[in-house]
Protein backbone atom coordinates (compact mmCIF):
# COMPACT_ATOMS: atom_id res chain seq x y z
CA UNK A 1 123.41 41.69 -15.84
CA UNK A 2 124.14 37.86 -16.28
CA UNK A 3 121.92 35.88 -18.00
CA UNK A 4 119.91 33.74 -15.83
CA UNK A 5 120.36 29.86 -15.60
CA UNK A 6 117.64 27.27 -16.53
CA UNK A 7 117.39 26.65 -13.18
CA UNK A 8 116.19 30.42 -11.65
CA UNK A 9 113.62 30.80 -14.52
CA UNK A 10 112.01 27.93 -13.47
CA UNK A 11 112.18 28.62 -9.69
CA UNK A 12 111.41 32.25 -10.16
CA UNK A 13 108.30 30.82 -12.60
CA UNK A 14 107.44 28.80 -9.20
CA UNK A 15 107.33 31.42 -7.22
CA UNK A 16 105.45 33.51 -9.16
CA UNK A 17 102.76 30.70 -9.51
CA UNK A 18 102.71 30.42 -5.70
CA UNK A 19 101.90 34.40 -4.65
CA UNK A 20 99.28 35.11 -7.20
CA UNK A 21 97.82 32.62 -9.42
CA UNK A 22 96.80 33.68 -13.14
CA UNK A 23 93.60 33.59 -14.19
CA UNK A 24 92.21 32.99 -17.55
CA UNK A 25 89.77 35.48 -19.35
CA UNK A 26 86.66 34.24 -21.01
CA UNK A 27 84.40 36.77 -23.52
CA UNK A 28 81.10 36.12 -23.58
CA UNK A 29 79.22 36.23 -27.00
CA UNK A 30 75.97 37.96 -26.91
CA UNK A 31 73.57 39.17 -29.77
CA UNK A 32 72.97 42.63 -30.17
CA UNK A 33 69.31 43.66 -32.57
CA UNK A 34 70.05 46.67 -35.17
CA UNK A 35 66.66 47.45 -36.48
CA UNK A 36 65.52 43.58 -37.57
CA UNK A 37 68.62 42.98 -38.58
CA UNK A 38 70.33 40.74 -35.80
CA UNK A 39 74.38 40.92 -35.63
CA UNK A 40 76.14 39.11 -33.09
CA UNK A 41 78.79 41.23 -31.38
CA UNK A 42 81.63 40.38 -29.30
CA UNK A 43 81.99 41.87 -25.97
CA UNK A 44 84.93 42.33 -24.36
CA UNK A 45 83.20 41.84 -20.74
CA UNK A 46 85.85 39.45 -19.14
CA UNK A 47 84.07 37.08 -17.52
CA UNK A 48 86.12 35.47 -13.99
CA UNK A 49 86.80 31.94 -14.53
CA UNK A 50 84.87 29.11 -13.04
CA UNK A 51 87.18 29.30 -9.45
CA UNK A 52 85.35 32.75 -8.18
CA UNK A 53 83.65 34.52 -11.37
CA UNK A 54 80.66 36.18 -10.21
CA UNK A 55 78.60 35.31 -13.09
CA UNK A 56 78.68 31.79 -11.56
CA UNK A 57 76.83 33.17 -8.87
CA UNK A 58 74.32 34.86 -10.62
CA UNK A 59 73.98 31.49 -12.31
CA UNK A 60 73.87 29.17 -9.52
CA UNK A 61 71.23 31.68 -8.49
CA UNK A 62 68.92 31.69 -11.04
CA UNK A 63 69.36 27.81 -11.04
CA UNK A 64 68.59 27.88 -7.36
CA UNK A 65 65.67 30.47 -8.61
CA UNK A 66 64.62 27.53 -10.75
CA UNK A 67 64.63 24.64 -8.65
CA UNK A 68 62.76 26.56 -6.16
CA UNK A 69 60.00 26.96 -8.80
CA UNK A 70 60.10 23.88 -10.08
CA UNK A 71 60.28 22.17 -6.67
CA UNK A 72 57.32 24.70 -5.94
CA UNK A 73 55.09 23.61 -9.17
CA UNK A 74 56.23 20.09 -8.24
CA UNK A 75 55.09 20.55 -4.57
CA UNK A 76 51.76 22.21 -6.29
CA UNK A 77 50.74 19.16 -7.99
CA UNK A 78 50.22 16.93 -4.98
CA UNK A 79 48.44 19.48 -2.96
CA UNK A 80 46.31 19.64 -6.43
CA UNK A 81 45.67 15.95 -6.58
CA UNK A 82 45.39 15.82 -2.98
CA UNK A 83 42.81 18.63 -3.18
CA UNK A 84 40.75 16.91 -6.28
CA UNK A 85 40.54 13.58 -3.91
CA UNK A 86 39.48 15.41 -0.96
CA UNK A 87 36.50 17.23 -3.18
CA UNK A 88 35.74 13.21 -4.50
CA UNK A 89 36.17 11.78 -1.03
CA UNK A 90 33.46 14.85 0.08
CA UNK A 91 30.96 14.24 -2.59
CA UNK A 92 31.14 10.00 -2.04
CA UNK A 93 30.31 10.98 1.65
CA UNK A 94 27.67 13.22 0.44
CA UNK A 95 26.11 10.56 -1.44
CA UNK A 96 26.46 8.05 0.60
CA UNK A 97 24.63 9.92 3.39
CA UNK A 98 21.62 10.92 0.69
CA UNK A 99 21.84 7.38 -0.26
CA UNK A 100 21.03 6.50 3.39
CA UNK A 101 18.65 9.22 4.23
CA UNK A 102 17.10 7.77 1.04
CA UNK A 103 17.22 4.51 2.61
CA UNK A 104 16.03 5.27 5.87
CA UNK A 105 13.18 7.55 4.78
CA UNK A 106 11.93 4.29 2.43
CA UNK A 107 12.30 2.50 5.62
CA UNK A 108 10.20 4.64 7.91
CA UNK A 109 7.45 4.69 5.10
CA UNK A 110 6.97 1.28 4.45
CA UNK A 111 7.43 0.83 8.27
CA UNK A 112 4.45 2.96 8.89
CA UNK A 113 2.57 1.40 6.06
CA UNK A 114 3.09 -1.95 7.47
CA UNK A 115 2.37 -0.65 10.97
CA UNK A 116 -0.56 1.08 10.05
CA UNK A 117 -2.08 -1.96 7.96
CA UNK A 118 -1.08 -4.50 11.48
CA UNK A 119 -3.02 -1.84 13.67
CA UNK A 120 -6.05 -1.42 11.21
CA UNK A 121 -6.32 -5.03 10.51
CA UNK A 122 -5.84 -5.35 14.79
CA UNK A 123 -8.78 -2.91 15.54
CA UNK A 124 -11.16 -4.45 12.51
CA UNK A 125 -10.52 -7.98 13.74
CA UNK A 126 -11.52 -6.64 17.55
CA UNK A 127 -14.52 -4.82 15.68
CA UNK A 128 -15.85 -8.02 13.96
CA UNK A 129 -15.28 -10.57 17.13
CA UNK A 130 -17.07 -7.08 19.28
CA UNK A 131 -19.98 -7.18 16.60
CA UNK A 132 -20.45 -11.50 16.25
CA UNK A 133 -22.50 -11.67 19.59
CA UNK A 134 -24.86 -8.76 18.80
CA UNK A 135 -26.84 -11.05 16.45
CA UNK A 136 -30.54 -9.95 15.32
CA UNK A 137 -33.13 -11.06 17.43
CA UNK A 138 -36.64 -12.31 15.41
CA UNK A 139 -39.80 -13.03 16.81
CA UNK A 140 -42.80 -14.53 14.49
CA UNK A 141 -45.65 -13.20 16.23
CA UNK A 142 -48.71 -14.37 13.78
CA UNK A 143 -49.91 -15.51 10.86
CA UNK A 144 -54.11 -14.64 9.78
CA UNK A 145 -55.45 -16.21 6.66
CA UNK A 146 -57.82 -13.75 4.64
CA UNK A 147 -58.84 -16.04 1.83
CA UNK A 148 -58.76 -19.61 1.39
CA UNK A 149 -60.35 -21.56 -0.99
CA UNK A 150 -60.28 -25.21 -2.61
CA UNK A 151 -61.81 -25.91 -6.03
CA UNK A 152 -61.36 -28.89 -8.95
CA UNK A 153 -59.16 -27.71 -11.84
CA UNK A 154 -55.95 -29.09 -13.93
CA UNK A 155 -52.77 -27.79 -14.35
CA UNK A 156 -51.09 -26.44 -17.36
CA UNK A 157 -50.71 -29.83 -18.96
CA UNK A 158 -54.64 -30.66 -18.53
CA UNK A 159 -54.15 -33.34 -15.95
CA UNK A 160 -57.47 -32.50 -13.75
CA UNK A 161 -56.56 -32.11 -10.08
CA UNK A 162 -57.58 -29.85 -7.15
CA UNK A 163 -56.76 -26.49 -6.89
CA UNK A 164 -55.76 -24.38 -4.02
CA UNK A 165 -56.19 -20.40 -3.63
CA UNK A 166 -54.78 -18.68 -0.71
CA UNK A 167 -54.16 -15.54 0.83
CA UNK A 168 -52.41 -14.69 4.21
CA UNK A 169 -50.53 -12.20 6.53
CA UNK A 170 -47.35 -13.28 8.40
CA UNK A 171 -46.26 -10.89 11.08
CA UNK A 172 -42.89 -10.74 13.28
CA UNK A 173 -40.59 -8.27 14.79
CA UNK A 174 -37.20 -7.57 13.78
CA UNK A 175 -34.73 -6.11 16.60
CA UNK A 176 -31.01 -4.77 16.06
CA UNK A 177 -29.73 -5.94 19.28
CA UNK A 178 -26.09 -3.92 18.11
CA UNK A 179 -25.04 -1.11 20.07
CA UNK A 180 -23.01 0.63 17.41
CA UNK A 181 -23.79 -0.56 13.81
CA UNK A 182 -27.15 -0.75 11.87
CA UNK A 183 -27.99 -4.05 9.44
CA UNK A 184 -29.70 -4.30 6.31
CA UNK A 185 -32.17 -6.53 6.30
CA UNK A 186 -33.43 -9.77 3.48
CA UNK A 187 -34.77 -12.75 3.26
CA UNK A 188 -35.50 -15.82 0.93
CA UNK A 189 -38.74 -16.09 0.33
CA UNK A 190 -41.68 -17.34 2.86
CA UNK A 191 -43.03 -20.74 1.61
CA UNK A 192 -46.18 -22.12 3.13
CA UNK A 193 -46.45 -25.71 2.37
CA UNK A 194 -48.63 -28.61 2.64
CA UNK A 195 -47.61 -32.25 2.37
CA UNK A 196 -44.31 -30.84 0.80
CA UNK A 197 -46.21 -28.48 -1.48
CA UNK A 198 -45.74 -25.14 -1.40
CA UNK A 199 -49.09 -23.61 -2.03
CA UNK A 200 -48.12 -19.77 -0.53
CA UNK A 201 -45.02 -18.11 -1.09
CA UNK A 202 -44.28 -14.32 -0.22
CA UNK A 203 -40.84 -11.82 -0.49
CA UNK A 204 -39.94 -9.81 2.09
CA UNK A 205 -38.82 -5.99 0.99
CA UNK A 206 -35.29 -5.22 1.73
CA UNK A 207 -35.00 -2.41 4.47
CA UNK A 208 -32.46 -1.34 6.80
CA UNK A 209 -32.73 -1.39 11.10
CA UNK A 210 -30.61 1.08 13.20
CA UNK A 211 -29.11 -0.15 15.92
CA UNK A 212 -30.58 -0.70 18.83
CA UNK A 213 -33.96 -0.02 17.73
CA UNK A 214 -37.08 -3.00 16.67
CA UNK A 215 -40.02 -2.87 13.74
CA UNK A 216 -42.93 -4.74 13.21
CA UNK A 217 -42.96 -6.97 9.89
CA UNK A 218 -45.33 -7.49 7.47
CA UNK A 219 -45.22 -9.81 4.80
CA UNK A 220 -48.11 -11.06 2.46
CA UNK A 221 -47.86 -14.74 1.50
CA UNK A 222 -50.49 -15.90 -1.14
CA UNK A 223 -50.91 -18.48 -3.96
CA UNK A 224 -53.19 -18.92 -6.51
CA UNK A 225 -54.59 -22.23 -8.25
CA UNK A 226 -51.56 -24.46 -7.39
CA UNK A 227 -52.20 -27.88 -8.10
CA UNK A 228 -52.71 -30.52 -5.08
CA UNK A 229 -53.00 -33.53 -7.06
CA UNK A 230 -53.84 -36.92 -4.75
CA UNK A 231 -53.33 -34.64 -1.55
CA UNK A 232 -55.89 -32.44 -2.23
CA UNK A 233 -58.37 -35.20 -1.34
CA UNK A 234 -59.00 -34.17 2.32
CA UNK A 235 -59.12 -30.56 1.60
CA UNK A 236 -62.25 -30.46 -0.94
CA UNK A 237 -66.05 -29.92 -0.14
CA UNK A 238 -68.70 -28.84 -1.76
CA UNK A 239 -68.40 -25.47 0.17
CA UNK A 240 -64.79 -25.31 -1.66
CA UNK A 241 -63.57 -24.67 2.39
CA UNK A 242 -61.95 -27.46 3.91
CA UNK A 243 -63.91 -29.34 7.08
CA UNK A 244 -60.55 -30.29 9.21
CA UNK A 245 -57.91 -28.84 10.62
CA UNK A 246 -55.05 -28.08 7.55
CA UNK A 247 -51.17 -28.99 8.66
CA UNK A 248 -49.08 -26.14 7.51
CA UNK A 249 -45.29 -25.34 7.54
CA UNK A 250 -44.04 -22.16 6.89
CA UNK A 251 -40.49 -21.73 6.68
CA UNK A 252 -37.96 -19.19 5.57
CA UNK A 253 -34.44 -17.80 6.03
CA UNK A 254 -33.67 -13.91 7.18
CA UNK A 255 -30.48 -12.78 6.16
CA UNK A 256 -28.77 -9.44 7.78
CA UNK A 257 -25.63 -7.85 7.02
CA UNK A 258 -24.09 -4.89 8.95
CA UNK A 259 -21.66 -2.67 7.89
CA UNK A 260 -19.56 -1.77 10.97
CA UNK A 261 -16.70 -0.07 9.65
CA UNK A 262 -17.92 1.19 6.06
CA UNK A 263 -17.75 -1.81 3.71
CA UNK A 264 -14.49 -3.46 5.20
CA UNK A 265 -15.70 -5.05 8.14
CA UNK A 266 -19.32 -6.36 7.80
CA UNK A 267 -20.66 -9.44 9.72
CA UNK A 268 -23.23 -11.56 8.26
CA UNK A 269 -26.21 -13.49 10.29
CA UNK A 270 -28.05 -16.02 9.08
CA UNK A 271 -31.84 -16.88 10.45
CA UNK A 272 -33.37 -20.30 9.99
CA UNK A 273 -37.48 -19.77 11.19
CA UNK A 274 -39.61 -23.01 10.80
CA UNK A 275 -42.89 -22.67 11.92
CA UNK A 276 -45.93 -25.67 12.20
CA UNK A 277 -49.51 -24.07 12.02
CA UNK A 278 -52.77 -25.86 12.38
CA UNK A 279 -55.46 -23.97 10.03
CA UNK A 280 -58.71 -24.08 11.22
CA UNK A 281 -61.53 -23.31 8.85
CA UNK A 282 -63.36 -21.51 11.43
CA UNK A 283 -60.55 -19.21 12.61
CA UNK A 284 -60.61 -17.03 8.64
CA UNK A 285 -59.84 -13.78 9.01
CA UNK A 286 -58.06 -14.09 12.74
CA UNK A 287 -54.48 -13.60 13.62
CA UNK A 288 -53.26 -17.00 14.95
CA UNK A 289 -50.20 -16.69 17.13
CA UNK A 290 -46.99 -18.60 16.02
CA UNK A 291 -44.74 -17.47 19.11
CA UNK A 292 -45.02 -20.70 20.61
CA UNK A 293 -44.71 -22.91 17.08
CA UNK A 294 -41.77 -21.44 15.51
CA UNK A 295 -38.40 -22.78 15.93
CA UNK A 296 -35.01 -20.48 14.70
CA UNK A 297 -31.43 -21.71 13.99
């Protein structure tokens, strides 16, 4: 055997290199538990070095492991969030269409309401301009005197005057000329005058007429004692009846109101009657007609 040169060791070093490459051993520390005491032991697993050890691959593994959960619990959270704005999206929707049900039912109502007020007001107005030409129709038939009588006196200061007692009976006929309403029926009160003194005076009751349908009124109009003062000169005698013909006026205004659709729509009509009657002394106690002397506005 020679010894070997500087030169071989270092080529045959080479060449050893070159067919199988050396690789270095690692031991991994891990702790092993005796009872709860906890000793950390050595173990001589060899673990492969980083070029082809296969703990790498169980590492790279569980890493891969990992990042697939965390990837996957990353990947969760927008599904999540775009779950949550989905359910928010959903319920604004929601409300939004209950808002405008809301809306449109508040709509409808007062639509109807206004609707409904337009076609009542509509068929009340047609009512009321249906029910103006229908207006009463008044007739004064008569008037008899029962009682007259003119005698001195004074009034209730003592100034000494004549004095003028009457009683008398005015008659007409009231007719409802409307086909589908009734009236109820007043009237200011009858005044008989002479010389612009009223010396009779007489109420007519309240009633109510049907329609289409006529009475026969009957009103008393009397006065007692009223004063005449300087026109009670032509009226006295000794008989205490007067000896001419007596100018009269009776006059009056007959109100009606009907009710043709309960207490909303109710026309009113207004009578003027103004009648002229010549009394004749002789003609007491007999009707006198008035259908030719009356006059109505």
């Amino acid at each position: 055997m020679h010894a070997k040169t500087d030169s071989e060791v270092t080529s045959l070093d080479a060449s050893s290199t070159t067919r199988s490459p050396r690789r270095a051993v690692y031991y991994v520390q891990s702790p092993s538990h005796d009872g709860e005491k906890t000793t950390t032991s050595l173990h001589s697993t060899p673990v492969l070095s980083p070029m082809g050890s296969p703990p790498h691959s169980h590492s790279s593994s569980s890493r891969f492991s990992g990042s697939r959960k965390i990837n996957r619990s990353h990947n969760n959270k927008p599904n999540w969030k775009q779950h949550h704005i989905a359910v928010i999206e959903e319920e604004g929707l929601l409300q939004t269409e209950h808002t405008h049900h809301s809306l449109s039912r508040r709509c409808y109502f007062l639509a109807f309401l206004l609707g409904f007020f337009l076609l009542f007001s509509f068929f009340s107005l047609i009512l009321w301009a249906a029910s103006r030409p229908m207006k009463p129709h008044i007739l004064i038939k008569s008037i008899k005197f029962d009682h007259l009588r003119v005698q001195a006196g004074s009034d209730s200061t003592g100034v000494a005057t004549d004095m003028i007692t009457m009683n008398s009976t005015v008659k007409f006929t009231y007719r409802n000329t409307g086909t589908f309403f009734g009236v109820h029926v007043t009237a200011t009160p009858l005044d008989l005058s002479y010389s612009e003194i009223v010396i009779a005076t007489g109420n007519l009751k309240k009633f109510y007429q049907s329609r289409k349908s006529e009475r026969l009124v009957s009103v008393a109009v009397m006065g007692n004692k009223i004063p005449l003062y300087g026109s009670g000169a032509s009226l006295s005698s000794t008989t205490g009846m007067p000896t001419v013909p007596v100018p009269l006026k009776l006059s009056f205004v007959i109100r009606s109101r009907a009710y043709v659709l309960g207490r909303l729509v109710k026309p009113k009509y207004y009578k003027r009657v103004e009648c002229s009657i010549n009394l004749d002394p002789k003609k007491i106690n007999v009707p006198v007609s008035l259908k030719k002397s009356c006059t109505y506005d």
